[in-house]
Protein backbone atom coordinates (compact mmCIF):
# COMPACT_ATOMS: atom_id res chain seq x y z
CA UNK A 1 0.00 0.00 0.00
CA UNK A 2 1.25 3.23 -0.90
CA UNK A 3 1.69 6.05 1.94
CA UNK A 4 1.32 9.80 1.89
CA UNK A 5 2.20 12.03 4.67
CA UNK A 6 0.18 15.10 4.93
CA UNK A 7 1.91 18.07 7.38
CA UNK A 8 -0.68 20.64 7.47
CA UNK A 9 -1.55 23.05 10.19
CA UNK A 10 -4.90 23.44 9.08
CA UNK A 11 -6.99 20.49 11.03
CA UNK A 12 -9.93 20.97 8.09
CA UNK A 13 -6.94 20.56 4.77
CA UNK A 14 -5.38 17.42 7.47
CA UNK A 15 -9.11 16.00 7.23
CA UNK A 16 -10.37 16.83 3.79
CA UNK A 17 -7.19 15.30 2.22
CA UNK A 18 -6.83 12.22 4.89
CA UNK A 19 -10.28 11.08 4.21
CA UNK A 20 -10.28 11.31 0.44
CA UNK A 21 -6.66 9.43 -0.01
CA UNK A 22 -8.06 7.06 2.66
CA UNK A 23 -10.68 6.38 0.36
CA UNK A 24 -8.55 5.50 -2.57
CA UNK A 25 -6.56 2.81 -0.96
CA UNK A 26 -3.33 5.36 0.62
CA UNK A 27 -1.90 4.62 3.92
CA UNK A 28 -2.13 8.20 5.28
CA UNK A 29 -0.33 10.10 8.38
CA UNK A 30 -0.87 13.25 9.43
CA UNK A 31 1.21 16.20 11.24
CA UNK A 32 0.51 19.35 12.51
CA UNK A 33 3.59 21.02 12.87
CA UNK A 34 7.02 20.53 10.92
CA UNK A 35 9.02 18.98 13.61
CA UNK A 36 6.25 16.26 14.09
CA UNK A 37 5.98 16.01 10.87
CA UNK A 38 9.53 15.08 10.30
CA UNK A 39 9.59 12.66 13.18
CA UNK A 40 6.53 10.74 11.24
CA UNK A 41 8.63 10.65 7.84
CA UNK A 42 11.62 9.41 9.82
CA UNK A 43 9.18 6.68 10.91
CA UNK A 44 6.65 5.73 7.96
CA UNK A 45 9.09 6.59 4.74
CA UNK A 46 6.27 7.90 2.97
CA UNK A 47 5.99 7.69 -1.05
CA UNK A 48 4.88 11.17 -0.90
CA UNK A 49 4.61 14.00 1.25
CA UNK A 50 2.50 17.11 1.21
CA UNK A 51 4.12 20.07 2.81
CA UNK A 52 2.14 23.59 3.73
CA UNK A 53 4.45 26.46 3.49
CA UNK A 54 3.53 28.02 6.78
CA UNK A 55 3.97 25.98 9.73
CA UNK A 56 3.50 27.09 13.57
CA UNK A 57 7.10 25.75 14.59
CA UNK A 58 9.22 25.72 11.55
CA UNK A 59 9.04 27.06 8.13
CA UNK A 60 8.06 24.38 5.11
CA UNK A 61 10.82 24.90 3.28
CA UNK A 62 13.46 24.30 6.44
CA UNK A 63 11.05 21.16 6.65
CA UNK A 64 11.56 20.31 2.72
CA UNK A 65 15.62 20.76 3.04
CA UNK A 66 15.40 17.81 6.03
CA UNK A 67 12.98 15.60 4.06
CA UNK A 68 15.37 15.96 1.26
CA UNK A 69 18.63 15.62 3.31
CA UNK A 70 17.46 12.21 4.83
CA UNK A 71 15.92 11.03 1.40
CA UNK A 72 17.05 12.55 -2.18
CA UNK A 73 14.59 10.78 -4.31
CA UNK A 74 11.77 12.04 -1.89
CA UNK A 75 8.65 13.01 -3.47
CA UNK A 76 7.83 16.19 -1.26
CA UNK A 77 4.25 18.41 -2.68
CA UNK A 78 4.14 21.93 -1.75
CA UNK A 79 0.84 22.55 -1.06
CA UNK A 80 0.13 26.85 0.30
CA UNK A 81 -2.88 29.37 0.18
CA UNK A 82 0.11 32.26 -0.25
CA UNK A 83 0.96 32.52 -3.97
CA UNK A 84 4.77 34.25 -3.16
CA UNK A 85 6.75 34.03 -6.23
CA UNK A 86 10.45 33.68 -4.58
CA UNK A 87 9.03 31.22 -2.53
CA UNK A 88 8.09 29.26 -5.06
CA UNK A 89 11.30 29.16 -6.44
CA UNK A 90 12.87 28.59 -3.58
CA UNK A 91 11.04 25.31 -3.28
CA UNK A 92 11.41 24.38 -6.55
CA UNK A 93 15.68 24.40 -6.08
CA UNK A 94 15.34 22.73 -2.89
CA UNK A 95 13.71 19.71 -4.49
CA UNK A 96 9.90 20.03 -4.61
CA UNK A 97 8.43 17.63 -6.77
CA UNK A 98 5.82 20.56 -7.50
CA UNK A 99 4.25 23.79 -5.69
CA UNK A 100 0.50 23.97 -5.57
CA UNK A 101 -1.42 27.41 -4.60
């Protein structure tokens, strides 16, 4: 079974997305801050991971940078309600698979 790990501070995104990749078969874990969220991709090694930008402990992309530190290949989806140009890019050099506003 595939696994996605969603790290979203918003609980309603964490439970929109969780219950519709439930539904299609995903194994899915949730986090609602980056550090937790870290700790759970240390643990599950998930085939993808959905990343919000803004975090209450630590900034997505600091998040993104450790995701991609422990695993290159990691598939890591930026997922933000702030559409911030040199953010964007920033993401995008740091290894995003893709950056979705």
């Amino acid at each position: 079974m595939k696994s996605i790990l969603i790290i979203d501070d918003d609980p309603l995104i964490r439970k929109t997305l969780s219950s519709r990749l439930s539904r299609r078969n995903f194994e899915v874990h949730l986090a609602e801050e980056g550090e937790i969220g870290l700790a759970k991709y240390a643990e599950c090694l998930p085939d993808l991971t959905i990343l919000d930008i803004r975090l209450p402990d630590i900034d997505g992309l600091e998040a993104l940078r450790k995701i991609k530190a422990r695993n290159k290949n990691a598939c890591v989806v930026i997922m933000t309600a702030y559409d911030d140009m040199k953010t964007t890019v920033e993401a995008i050099k740091s290894g995003a698979y893709e950056y979705l506003v």
